[in-house]
Protein backbone atom coordinates (compact mmCIF):
# COMPACT_ATOMS: atom_id res chain seq x y z
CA UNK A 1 13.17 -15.09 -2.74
CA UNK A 2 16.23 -14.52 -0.63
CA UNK A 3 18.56 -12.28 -2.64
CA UNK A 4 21.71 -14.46 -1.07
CA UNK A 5 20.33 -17.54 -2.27
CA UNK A 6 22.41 -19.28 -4.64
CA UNK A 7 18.97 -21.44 -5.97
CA UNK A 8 16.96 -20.04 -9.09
CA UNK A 9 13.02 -20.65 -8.77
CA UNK A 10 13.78 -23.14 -10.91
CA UNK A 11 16.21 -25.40 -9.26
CA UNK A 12 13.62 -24.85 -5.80
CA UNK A 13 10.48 -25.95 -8.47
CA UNK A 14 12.09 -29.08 -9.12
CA UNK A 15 13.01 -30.24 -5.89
CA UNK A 16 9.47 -28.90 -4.43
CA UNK A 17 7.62 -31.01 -7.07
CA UNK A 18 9.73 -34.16 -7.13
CA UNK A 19 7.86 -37.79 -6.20
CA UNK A 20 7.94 -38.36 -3.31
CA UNK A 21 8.00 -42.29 -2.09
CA UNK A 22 6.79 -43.74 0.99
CA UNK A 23 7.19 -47.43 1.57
CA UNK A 24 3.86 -48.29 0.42
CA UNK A 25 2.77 -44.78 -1.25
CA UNK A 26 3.80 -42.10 -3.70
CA UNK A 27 2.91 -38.30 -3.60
CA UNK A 28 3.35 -36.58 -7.22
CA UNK A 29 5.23 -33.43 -5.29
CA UNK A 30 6.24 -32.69 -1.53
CA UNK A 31 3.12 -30.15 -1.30
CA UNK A 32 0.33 -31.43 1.51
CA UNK A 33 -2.30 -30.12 2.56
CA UNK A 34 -2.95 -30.62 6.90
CA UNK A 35 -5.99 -31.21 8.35
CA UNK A 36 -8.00 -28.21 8.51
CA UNK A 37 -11.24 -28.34 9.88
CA UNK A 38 -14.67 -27.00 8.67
CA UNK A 39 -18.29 -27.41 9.85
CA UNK A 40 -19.92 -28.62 6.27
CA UNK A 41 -21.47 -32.24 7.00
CA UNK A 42 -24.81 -33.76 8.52
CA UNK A 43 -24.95 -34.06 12.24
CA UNK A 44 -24.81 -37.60 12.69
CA UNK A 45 -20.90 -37.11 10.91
CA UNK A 46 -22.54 -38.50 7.56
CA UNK A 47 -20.77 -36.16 5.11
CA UNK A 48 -22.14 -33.85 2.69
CA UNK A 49 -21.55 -32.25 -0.12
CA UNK A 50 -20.04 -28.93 1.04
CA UNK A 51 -17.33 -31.32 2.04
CA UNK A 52 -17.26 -32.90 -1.04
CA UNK A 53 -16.42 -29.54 -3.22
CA UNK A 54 -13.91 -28.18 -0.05
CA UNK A 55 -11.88 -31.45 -0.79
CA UNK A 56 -12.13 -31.04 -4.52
CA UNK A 57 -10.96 -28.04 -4.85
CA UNK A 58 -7.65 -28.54 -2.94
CA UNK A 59 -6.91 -31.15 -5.47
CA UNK A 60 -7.64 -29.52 -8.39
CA UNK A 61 -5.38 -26.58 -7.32
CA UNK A 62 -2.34 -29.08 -7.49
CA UNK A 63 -1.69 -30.22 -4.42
CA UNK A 64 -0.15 -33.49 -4.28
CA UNK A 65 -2.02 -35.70 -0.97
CA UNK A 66 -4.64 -33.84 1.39
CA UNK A 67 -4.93 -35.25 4.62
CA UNK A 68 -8.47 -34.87 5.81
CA UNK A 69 -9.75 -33.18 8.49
CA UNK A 70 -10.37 -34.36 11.51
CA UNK A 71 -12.33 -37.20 11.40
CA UNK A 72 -13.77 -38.75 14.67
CA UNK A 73 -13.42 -42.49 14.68
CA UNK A 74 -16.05 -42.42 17.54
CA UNK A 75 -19.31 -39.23 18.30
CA UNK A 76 -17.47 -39.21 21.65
CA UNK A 77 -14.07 -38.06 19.79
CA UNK A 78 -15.53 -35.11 18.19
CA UNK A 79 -14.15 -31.45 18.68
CA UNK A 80 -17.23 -29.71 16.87
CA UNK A 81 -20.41 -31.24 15.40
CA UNK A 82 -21.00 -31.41 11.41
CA UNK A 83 -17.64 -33.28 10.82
CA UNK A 84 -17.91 -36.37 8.17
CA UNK A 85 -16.47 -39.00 10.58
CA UNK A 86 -15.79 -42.68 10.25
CA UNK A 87 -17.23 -44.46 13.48
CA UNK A 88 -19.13 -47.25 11.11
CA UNK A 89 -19.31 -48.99 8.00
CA UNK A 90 -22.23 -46.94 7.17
CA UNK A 91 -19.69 -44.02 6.17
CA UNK A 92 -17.29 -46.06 3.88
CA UNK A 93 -19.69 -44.52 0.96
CA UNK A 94 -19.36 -40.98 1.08
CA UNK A 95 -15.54 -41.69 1.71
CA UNK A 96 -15.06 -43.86 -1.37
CA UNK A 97 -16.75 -40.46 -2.92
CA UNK A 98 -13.91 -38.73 -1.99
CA UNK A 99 -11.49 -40.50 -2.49
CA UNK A 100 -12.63 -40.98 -6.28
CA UNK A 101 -12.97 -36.99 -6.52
CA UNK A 102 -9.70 -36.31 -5.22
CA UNK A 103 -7.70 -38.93 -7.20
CA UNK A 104 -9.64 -38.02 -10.73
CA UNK A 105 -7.01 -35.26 -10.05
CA UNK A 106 -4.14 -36.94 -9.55
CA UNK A 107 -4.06 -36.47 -5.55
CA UNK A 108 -3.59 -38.83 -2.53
CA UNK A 109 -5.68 -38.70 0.11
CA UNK A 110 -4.83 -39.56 3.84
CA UNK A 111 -7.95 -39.90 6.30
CA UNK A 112 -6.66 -38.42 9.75
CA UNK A 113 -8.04 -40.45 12.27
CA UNK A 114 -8.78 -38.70 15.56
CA UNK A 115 -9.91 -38.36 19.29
CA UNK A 116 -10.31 -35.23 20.63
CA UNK A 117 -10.12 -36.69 24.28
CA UNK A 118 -11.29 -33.90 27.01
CA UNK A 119 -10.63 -31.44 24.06
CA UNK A 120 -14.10 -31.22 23.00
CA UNK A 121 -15.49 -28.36 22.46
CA UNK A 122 -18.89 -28.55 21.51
CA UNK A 123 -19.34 -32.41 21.16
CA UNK A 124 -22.79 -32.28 20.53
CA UNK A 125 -26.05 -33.49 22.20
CA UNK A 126 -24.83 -37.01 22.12
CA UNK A 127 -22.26 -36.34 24.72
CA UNK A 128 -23.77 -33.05 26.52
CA UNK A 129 -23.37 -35.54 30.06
CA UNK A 130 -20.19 -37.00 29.44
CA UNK A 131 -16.91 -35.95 30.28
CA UNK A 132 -14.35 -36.23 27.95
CA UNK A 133 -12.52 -39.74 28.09
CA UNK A 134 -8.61 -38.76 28.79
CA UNK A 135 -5.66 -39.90 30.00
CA UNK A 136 -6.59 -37.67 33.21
CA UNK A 137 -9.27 -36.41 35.12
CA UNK A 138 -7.98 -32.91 35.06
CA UNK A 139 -9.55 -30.46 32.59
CA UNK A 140 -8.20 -28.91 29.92
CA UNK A 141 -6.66 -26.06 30.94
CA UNK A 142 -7.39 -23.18 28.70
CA UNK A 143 -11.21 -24.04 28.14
CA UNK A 144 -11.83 -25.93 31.10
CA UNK A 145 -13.29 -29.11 29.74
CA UNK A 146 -14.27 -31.73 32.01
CA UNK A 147 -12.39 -34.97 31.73
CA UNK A 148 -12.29 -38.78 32.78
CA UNK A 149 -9.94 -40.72 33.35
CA UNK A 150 -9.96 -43.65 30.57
CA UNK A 151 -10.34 -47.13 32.41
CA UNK A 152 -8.99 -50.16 30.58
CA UNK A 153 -11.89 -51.39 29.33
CA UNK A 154 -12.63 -47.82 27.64
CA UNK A 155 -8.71 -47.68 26.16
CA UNK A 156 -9.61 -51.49 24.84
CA UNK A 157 -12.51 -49.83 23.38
CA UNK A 158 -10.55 -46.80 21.94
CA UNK A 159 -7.74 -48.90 20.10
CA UNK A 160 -10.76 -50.94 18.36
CA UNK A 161 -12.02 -47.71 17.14
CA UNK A 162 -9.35 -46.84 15.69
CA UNK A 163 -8.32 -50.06 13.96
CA UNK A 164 -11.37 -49.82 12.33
CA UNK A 165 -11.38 -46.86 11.75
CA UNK A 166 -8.31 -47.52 9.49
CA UNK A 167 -10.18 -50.37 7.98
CA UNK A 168 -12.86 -48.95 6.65
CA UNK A 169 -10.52 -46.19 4.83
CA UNK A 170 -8.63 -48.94 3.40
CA UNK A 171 -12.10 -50.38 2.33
CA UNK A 172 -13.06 -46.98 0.92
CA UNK A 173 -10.12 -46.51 -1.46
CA UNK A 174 -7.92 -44.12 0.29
CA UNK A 175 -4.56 -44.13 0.37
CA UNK A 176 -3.37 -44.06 4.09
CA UNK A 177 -4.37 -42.92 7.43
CA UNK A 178 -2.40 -40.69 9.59
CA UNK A 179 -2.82 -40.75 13.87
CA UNK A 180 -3.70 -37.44 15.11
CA UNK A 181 -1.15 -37.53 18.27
CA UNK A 182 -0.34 -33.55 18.47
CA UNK A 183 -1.55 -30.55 19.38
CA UNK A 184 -3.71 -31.77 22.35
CA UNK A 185 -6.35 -34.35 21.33
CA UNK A 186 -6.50 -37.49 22.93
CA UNK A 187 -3.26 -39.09 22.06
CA UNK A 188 -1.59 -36.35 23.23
CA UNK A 189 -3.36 -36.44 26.43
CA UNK A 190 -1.10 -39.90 26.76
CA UNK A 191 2.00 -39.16 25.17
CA UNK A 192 2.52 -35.93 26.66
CA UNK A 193 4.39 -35.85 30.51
CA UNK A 194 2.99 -32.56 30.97
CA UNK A 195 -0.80 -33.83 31.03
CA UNK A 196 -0.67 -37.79 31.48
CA UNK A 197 -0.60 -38.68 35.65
CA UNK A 198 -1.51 -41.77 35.74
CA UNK A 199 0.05 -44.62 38.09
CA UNK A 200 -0.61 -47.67 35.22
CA UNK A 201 0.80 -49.18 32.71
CA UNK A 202 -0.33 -46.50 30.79
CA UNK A 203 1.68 -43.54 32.50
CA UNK A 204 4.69 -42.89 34.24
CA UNK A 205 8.11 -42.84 31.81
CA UNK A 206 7.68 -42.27 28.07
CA UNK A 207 7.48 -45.68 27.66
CA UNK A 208 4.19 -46.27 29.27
CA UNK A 209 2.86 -43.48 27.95
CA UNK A 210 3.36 -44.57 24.54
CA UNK A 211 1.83 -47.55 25.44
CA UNK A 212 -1.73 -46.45 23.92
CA UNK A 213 -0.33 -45.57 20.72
CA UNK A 214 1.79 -48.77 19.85
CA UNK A 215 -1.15 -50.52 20.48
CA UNK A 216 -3.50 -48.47 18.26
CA UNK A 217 -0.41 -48.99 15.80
CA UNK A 218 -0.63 -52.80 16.27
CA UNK A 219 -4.31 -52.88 15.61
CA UNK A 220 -4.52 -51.05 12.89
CA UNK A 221 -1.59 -52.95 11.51
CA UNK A 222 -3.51 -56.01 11.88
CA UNK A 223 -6.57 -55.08 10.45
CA UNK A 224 -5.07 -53.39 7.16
CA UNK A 225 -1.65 -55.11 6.62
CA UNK A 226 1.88 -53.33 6.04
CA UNK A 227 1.06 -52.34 2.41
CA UNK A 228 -1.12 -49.52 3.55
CA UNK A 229 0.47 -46.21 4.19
CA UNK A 230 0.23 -45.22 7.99
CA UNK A 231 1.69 -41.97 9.42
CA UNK A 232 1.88 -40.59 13.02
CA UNK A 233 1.16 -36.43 13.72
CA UNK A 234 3.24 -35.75 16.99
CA UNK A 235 4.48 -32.73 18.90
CA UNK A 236 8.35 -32.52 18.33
CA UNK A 237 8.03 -30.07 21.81
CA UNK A 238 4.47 -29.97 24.04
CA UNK A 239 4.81 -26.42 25.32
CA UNK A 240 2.60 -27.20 27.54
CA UNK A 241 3.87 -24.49 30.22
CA UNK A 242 3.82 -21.44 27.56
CA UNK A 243 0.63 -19.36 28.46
CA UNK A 244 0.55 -20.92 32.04
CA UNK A 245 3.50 -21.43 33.59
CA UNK A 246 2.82 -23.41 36.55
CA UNK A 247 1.83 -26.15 34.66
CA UNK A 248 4.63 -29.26 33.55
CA UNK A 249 6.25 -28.23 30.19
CA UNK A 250 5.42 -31.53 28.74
CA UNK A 251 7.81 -33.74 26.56
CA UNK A 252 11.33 -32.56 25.41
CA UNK A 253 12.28 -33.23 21.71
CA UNK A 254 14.99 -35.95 23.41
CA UNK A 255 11.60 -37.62 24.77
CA UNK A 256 9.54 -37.15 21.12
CA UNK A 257 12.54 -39.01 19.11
CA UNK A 258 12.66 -41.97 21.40
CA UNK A 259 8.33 -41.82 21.38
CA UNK A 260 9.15 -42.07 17.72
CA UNK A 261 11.63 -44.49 17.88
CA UNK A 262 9.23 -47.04 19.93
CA UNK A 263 6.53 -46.25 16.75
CA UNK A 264 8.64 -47.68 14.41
CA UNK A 265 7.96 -51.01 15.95
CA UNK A 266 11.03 -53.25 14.24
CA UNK A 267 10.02 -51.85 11.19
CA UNK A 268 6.48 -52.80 11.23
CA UNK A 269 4.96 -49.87 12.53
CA UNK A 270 4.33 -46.72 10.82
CA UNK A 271 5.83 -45.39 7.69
CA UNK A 272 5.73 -41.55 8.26
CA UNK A 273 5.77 -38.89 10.98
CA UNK A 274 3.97 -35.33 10.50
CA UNK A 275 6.07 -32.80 13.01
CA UNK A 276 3.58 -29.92 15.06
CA UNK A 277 3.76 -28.89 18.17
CA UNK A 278 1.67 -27.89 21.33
CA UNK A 279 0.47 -29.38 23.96
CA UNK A 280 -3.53 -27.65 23.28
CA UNK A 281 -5.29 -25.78 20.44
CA UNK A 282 -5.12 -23.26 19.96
CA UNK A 283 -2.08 -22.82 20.92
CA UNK A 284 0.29 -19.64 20.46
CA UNK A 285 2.46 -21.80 18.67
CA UNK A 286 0.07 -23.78 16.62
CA UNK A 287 -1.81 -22.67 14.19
CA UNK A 288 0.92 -20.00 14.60
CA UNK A 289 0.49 -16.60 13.86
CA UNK A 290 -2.18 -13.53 15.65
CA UNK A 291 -4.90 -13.44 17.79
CA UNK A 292 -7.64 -11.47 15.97
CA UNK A 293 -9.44 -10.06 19.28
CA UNK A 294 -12.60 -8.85 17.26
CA UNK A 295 -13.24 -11.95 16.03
CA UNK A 296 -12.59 -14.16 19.22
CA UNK A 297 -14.82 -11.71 20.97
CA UNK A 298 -17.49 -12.44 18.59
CA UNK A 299 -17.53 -16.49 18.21
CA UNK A 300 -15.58 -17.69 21.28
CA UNK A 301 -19.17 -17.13 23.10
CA UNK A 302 -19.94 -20.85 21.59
CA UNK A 303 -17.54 -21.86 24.20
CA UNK A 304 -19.27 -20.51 27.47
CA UNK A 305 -21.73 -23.15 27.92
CA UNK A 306 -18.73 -25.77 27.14
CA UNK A 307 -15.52 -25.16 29.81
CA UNK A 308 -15.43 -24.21 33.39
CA UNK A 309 -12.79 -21.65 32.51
CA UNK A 310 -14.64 -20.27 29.34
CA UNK A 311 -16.49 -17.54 31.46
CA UNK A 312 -13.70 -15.84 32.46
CA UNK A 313 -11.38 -16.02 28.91
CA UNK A 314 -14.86 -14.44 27.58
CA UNK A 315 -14.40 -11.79 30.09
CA UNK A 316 -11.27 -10.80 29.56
CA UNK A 317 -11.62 -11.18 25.42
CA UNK A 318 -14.41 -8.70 26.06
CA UNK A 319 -11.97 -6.07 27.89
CA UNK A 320 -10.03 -4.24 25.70
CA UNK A 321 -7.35 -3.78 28.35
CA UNK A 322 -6.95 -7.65 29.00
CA UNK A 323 -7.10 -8.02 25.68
CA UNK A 324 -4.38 -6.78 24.40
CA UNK A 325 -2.19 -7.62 27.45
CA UNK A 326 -3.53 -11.61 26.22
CA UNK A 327 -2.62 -10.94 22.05
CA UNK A 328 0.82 -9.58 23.77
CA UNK A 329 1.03 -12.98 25.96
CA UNK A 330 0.31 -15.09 22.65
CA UNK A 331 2.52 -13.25 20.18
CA UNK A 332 5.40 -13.53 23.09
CA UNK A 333 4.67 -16.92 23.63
CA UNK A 334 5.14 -17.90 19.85
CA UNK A 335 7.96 -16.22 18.56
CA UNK A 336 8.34 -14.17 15.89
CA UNK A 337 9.19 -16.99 13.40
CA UNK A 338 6.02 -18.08 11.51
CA UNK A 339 6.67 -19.86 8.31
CA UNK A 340 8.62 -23.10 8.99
CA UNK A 341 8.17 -23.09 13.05
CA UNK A 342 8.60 -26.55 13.26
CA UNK A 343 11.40 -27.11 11.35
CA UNK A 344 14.28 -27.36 14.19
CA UNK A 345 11.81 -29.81 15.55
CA UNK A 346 11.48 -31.94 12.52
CA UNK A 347 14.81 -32.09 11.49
CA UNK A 348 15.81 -33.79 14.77
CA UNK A 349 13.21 -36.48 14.45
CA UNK A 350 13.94 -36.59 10.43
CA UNK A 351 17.97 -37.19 11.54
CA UNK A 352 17.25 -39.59 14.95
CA UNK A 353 15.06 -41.60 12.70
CA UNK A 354 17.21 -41.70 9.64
CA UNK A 355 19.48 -43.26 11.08
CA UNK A 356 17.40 -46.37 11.96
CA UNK A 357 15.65 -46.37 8.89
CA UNK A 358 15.73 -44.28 6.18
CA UNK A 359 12.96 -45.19 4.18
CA UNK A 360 10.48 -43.42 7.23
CA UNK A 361 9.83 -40.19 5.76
CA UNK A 362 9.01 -36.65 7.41
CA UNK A 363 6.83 -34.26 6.75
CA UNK A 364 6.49 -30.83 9.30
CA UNK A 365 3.83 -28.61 8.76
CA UNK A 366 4.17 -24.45 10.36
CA UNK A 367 2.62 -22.09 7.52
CA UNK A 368 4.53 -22.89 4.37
CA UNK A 369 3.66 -20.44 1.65
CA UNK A 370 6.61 -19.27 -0.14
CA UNK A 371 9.02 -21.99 -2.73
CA UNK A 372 12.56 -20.56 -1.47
CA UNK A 373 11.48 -21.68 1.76
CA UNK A 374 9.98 -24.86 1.02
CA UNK A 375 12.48 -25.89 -0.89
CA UNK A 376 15.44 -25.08 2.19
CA UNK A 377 13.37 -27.20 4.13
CA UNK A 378 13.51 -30.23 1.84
CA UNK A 379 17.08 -29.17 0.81
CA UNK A 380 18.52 -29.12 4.63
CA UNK A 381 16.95 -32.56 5.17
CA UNK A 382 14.85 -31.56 7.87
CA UNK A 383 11.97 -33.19 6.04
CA UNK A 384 10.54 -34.55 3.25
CA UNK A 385 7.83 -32.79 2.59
CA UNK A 386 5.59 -29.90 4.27
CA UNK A 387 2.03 -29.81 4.90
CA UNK A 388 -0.28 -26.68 4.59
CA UNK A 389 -3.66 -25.04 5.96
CA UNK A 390 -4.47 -21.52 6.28
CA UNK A 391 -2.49 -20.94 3.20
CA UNK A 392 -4.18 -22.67 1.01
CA UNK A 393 -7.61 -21.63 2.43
CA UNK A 394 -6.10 -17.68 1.24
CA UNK A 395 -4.97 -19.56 -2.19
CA UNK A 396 -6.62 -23.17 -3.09
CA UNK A 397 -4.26 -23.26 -6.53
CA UNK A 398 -0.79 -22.57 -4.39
CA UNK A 399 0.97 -25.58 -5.94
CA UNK A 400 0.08 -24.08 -9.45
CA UNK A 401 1.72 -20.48 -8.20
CA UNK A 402 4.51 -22.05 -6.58
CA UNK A 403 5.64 -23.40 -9.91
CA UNK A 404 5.56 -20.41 -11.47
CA UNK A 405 6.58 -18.20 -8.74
CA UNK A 406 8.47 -17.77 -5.35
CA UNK A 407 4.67 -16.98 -3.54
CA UNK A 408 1.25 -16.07 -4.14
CA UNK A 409 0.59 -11.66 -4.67
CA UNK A 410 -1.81 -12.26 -2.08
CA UNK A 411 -0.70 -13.85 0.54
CA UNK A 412 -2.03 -15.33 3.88
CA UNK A 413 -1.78 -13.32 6.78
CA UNK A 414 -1.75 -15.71 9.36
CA UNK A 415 -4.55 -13.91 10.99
CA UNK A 416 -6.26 -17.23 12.25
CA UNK A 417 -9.59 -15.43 11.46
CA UNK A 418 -10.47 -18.43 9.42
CA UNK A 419 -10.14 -20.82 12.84
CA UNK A 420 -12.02 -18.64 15.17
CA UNK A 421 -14.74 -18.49 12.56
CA UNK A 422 -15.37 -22.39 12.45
CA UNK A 423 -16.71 -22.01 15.71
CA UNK A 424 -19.89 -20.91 13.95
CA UNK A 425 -19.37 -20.23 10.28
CA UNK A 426 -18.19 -22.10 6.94
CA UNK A 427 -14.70 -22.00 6.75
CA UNK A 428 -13.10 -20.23 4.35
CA UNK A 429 -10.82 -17.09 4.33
CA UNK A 430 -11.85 -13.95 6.59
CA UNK A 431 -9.00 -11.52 5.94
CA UNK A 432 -10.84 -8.56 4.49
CA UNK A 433 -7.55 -7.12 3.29
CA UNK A 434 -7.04 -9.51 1.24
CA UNK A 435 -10.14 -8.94 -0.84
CA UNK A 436 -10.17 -5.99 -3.78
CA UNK A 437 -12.80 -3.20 -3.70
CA UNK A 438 -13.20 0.44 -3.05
CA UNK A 439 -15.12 0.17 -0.05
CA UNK A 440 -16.12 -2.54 2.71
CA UNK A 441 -19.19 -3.27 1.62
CA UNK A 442 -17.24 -4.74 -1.90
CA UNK A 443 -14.41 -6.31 -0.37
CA UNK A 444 -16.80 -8.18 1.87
CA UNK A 445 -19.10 -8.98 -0.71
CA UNK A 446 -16.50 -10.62 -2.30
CA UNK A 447 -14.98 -12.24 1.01
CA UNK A 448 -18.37 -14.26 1.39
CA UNK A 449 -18.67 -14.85 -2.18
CA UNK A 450 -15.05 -16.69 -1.69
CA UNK A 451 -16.33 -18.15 1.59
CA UNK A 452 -19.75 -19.07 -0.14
CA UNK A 453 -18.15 -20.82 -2.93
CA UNK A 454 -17.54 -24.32 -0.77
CA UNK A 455 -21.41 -25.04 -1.69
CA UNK A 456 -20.40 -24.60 -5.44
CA UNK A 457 -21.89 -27.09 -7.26
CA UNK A 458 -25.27 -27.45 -4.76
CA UNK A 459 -26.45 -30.98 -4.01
CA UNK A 460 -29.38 -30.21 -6.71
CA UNK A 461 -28.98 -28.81 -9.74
């Protein structure tokens, strides 16, 4: 804790693990866990039961709502294959399973519905000759993916996926769905004035690029009421411009509020916003935190049959010299706050928005790990509530050791190991250091013993 602060663990406990009321919903603390990703279902997006346990165990560790991982309301939305998605009716099952594991613990649980637009990294077989639908023909910059233009037909098409997409989670039992509009997937690709160029209705001012999103908004809306929690994930700044500045910077926080403002809809649009930011991922400021060049050497070779600009990141990831000069780039580029990144961003769209109404709540996310911190955030009214990843792949019970103390003895590193390893592995935490033994071979038995442990109980048994 801060040795200034004039707040006991206690008085930051019971703030941190106050209810927490949405219009329509109500979260047993202000702890969330974010999306975070992992590779643990079949390959048609029917999930399994590795995804089953990873959601579990979350809960059980005392968080109050997980919102799910990306989950592709259409195959041609995916970033990676071997995500549960929810592109029929066929997958309101397994979700209904989740749901009833997850609230057997007393836990909410948001399904994030996504697009990963052009951002698709390996989208599987389905959609090895299509580009990636977008707001823009222009590839992504940093991999290279190909893109398309979305016609009107196709953004008809999209909204419909996504209305029922939030149908069938209401159908399975969940308690809300959140819009995945940050960090570079597909509604990003429209909201953001650093990537959207086109002439329609659909580009041009802030307005019109909003235009996509208030009408996903209004379909969902339609198809599951206003007594169903909805929540919007949007970049408070785009960044677009940080690792290559000749590109647009993207939308200003003045531009984000007023994005936000149009969202609300007269008060019957959505309920919550979830504050990242950048314009791509990764992205040096999201998830924020290193560059671990051994292990983006060894997995980011999944990407070379993928981008037109993969080739040459692999070859300079594979130089040690323009290696380092890159991991100097990022850590530049992102600053050397970590834990609460987003805040300044939040608390602009938590006051602009308070103001209209204050019953929208907001909830940043930026590597939250420690209560004194937390509980500032909440305190200063920049949100609500925060959301967590990383950390709580390094500790699955944080809640439990935030209530008893200011952080966990082991904490995450923010070594983003655990992201560059989903490009071919389970996900799970890779930071040997944080892993007891007397030599490597022990710590690392016990690193894939942690890693392993996802596929605890086995389907048969």
């Amino acid at each position: 804790m801060h040795p200034n602060s004039q707040y006991i663990h206690a008085d930051n406990t019971a703030l941190i693990f106050e209810e927490l009321k949405f219009r329509s919903l109500t979260v047993k603390n202000r702890l969330f866990r974010s999306n975070i990703s992992g590779q643990f279902d079949d390959y048609n997006g029917h999930g399994g039961n590795a995804r089953l346990n990873w959601e579990e165990k979350f809960a059980r560790g005392g968080i109050g709502c997980i919102i799910s991982s990306f989950t592709p309301v259409s195959v041609r939305g995916r970033i990676l294959v071997r995500y549960a998605m929810i592109d029929d009716d066929d997958k309101i099952p397994f979700w209904r399973e989740v749901g009833r594991r997850v609230h057997a613990h007393d836990c909410r649980f948001i399904m994030q519905l996504s697009h990963s637009g052009r951002q698709q990294d390996m989208g599987g077989v389905e959609n090895l000759f299509s580009k990636g639908l977008s707001s823009t023909s222009k590839s992504d910059y940093f991999h290279g993916l190909l893109a398309q233009a979305m016609t009107k037909p196709e953004i008809t098409e999209v909204v419909e996926q996504f209305a029922q997409g939030a149908r069938r989670a209401r159908e399975a039992g969940l308690d809300g769905v959140e819009l995945h509009g940050a960090n570079g997937y597909l509604l990003t690709q429209f909201l953001s004035s650093g990537i959207n160029d086109r002439t329609d209705e659909y580009g041009g001012g802030w307005e019109g690029r909003a235009r996509f999103v208030l009408e996903i908004v209004r379909a969902i809306r339609r198809e599951v009421g206003h007594d169903f929690h909805l929540q919007m994930k949007i970049n408070g700044l785009d960044h677009n411009d940080w690792l290559y500045p000749w590109l647009r910077k993207g939308n200003t926080l003045d531009e984000t509020v007023k994005i936000c403002t149009m969202l609300l809809d007269g008060g019957k649009g959505v309920d919550s916003f979830h504050v990242s930011s950048g314009s791509t991922f990764p992205h040096p400021r999201n998830p924020a935190g290193d560059l671990p060049l051994n292990d983006l050497h060894r997995w980011y070779d999944g990407m070379l049959s993928q981008g037109t600009r993969a080739p040459m990141n692999y070859a300079i990831f594979s130089n040690p010299l323009l290696a380092r000069a890159f991991q100097a780039l990022w850590r530049w580029r992102r600053g050397k706050v970590i834990e609460g990144i987003n805040l300044d961003y939040a608390r602009a769209v938590s006051e602009a928005i308070g103001k209209i109404d204050p019953d929208i709540k907001v909830l940043c996310t930026g590597g939250f790990q420690h209560a004194d911190r937390i509980a500032e955030a909440i305190r200063s009214k920049a949100c609500d509530g925060v959301t967590m990843a990383r950390p709580l792949i390094a500790n699955n019970d944080l809640p439990e050791i935030l209530a008893k103390a200011n952080g966990p003895e082991k904490e995450c590193t923010y070594c983003n190991k655990c992201l560059l390893n989903d490009l071919e592995n389970p996900l799970g935490c890779y930071d040997l250091s944080r892993f007891d033994g007397t030599s490597f071979e022990d710590r690392y038995d016990k690193m894939i013993k942690q890693v392993m442990s996802v596929f605890e109980p086995p389907t048969f048994h």
